[in-house]
C-alpha atoms as a PDB file:
ATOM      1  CA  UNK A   1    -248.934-133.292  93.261  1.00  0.00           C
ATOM      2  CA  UNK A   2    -245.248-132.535  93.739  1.00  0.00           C
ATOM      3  CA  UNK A   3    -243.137-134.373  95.448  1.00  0.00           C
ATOM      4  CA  UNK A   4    -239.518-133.468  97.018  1.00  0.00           C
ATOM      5  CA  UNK A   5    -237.037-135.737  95.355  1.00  0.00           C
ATOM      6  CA  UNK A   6    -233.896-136.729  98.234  1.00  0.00           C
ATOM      7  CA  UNK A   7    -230.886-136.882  96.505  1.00  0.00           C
ATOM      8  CA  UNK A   8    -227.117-137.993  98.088  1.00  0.00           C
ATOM      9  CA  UNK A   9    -223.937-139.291  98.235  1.00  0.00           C
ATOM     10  CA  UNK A  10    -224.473-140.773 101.503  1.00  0.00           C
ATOM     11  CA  UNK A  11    -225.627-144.702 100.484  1.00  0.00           C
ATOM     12  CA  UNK A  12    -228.138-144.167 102.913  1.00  0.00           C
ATOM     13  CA  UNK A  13    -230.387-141.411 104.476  1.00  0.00           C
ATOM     14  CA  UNK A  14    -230.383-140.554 108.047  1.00  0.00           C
ATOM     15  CA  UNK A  15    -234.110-141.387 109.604  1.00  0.00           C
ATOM     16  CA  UNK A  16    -234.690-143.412 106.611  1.00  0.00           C
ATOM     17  CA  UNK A  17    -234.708-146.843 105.549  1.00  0.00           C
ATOM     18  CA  UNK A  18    -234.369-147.997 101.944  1.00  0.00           C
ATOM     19  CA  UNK A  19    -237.615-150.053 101.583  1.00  0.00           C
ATOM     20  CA  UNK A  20    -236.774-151.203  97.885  1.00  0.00           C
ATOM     21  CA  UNK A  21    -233.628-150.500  95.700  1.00  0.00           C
ATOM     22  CA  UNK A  22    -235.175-149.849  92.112  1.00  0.00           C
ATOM     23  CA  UNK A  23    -231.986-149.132  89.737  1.00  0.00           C
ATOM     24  CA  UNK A  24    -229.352-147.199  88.370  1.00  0.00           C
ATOM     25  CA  UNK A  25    -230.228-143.428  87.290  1.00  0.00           C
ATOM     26  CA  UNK A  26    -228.171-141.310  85.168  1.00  0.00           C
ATOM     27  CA  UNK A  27    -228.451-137.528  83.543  1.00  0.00           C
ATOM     28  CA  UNK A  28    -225.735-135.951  81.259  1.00  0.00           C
ATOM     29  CA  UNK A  29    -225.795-132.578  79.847  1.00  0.00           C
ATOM     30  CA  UNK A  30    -222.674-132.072  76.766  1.00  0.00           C
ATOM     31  CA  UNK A  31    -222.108-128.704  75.912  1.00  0.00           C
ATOM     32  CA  UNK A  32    -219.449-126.727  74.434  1.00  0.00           C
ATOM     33  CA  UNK A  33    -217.354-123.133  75.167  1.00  0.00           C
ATOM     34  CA  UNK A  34    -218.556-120.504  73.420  1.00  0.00           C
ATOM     35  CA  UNK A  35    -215.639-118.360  71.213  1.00  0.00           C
ATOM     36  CA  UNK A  36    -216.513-115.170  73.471  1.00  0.00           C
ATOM     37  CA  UNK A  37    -215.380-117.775  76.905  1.00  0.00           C
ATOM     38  CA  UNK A  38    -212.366-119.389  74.763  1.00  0.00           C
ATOM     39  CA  UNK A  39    -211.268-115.222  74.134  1.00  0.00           C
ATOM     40  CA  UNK A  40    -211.533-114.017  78.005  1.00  0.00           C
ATOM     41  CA  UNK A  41    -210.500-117.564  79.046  1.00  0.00           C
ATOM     42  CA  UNK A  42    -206.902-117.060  76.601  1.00  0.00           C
ATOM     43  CA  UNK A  43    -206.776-113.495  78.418  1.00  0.00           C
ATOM     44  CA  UNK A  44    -207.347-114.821  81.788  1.00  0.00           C
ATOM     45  CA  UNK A  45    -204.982-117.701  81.205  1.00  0.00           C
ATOM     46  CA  UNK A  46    -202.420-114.909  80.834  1.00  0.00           C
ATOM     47  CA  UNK A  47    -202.805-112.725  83.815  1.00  0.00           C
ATOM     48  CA  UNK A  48    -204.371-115.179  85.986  1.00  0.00           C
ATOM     49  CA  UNK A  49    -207.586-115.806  87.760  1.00  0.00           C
ATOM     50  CA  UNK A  50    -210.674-117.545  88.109  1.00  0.00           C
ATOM     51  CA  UNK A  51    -212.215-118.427  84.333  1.00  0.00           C
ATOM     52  CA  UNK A  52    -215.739-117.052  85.300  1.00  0.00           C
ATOM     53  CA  UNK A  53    -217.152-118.168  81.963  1.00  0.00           C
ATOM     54  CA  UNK A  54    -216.233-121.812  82.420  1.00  0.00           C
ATOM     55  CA  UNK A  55    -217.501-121.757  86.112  1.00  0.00           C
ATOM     56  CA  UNK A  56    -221.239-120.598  85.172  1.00  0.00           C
ATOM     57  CA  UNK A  57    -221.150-123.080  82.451  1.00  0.00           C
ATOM     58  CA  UNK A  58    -220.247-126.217  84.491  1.00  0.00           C
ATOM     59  CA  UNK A  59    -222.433-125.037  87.528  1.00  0.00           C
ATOM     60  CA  UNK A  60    -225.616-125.189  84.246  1.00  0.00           C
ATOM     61  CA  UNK A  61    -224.366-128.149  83.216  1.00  0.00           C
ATOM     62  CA  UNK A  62    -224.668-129.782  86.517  1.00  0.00           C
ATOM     63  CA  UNK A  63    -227.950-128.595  87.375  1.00  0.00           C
ATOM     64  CA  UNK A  64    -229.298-129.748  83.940  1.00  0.00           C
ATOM     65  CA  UNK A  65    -227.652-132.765  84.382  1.00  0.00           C
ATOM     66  CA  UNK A  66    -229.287-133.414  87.924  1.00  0.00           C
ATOM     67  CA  UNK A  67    -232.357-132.420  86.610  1.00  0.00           C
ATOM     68  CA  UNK A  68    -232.118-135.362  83.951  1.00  0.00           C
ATOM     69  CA  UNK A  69    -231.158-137.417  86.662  1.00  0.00           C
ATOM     70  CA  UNK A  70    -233.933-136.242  88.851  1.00  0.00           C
ATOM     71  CA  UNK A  71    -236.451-137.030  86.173  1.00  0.00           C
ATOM     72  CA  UNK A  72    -235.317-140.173  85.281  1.00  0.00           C
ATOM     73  CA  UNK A  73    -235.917-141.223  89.036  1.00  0.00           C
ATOM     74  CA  UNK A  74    -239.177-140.068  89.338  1.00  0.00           C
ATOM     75  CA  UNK A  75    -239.661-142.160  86.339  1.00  0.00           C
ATOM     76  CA  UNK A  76    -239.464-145.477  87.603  1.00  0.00           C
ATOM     77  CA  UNK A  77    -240.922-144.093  91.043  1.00  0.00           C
ATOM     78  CA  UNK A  78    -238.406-143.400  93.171  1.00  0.00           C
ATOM     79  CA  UNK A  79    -238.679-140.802  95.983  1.00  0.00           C
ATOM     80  CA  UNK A  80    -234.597-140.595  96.432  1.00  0.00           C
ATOM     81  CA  UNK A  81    -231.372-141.579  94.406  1.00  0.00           C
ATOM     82  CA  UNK A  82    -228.353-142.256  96.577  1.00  0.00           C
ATOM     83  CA  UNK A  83    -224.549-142.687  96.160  1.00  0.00           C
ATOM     84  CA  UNK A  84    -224.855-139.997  93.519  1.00  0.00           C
ATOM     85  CA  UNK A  85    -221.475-139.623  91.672  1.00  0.00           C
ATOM     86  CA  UNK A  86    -220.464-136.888  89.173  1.00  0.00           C
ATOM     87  CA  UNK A  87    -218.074-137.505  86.273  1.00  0.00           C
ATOM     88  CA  UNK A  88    -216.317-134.915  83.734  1.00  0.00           C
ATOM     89  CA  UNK A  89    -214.967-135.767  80.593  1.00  0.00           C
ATOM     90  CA  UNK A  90    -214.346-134.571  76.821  1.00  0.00           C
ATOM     91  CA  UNK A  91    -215.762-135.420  74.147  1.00  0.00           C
ATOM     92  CA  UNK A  92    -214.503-133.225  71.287  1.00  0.00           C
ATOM     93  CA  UNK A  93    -212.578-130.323  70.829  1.00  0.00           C
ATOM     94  CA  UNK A  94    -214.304-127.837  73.131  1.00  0.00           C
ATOM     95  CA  UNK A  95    -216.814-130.233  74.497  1.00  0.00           C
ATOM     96  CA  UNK A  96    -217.516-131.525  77.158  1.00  0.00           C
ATOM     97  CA  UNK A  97    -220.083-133.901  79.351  1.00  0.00           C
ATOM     98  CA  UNK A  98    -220.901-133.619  82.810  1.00  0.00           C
ATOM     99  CA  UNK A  99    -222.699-137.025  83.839  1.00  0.00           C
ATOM    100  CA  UNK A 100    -224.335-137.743  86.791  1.00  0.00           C
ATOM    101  CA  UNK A 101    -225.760-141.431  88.260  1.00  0.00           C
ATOM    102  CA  UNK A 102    -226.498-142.688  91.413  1.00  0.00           C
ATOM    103  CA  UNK A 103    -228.947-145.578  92.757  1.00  0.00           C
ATOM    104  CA  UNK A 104    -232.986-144.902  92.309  1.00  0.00           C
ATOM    105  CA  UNK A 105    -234.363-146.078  95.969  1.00  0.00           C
ATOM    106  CA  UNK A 106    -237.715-145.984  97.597  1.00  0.00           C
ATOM    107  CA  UNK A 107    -237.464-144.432 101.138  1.00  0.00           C
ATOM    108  CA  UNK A 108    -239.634-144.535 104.188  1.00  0.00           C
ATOM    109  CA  UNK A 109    -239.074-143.327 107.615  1.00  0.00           C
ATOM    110  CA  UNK A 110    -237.778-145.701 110.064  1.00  0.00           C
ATOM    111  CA  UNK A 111    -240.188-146.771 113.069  1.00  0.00           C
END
């Protein structure tokens, strides 16, 4: 049976009450540019615009990483993760990580 999984930066969820706090979650996804992106993005960089390349490959990295996230909730039986923060950084030479964490909760709805 599947279950829909709430997640938010709110630290709470409207018509909902946290019945227990569980823990921390986290999912990260590292990945790195691909020579065809550095090219067009080195062309771009020149004539301006929008670095399409890089977009599509942060927006992937984010879902994977929510997914991670998502999973590791469900894991220790959570039904929602809250205060959910994102966080970019580099980690080599045309790397880089896109990590996600927020606070595993069980929610029910408020009486």
């Amino acid at each position: 049976m599947s279950r829909e999984m709430i997640i938010s930066n709110l630290e709470y969820y409207p018509g909902m009450k946290i019945e227990r706090h569980i823990s921390l979650v986290q999912g990260s996804s590292v990945r790195s540019k691909h020579a065809g992106r550095d090219f067009m993005a080195g062309l771009k960089s020149i004539f301006g615009g929008e670095l399409l390349g890089y977009t599509e490959l942060l927006h992937e990295s984010r879902e994977e990483a929510v997914e991670r996230l998502i999973q590791q909730a469900r894991g220790v039986g959570a039904n929602a993760v809250l205060n959910v923060r994102f966080s970019t950084s580099s980690i080599a030479a045309g790397a880089a990580e896109i990590f996600v964490y927020g606070t595993a909760v069980l929610l029910v709805e408020e009486s």
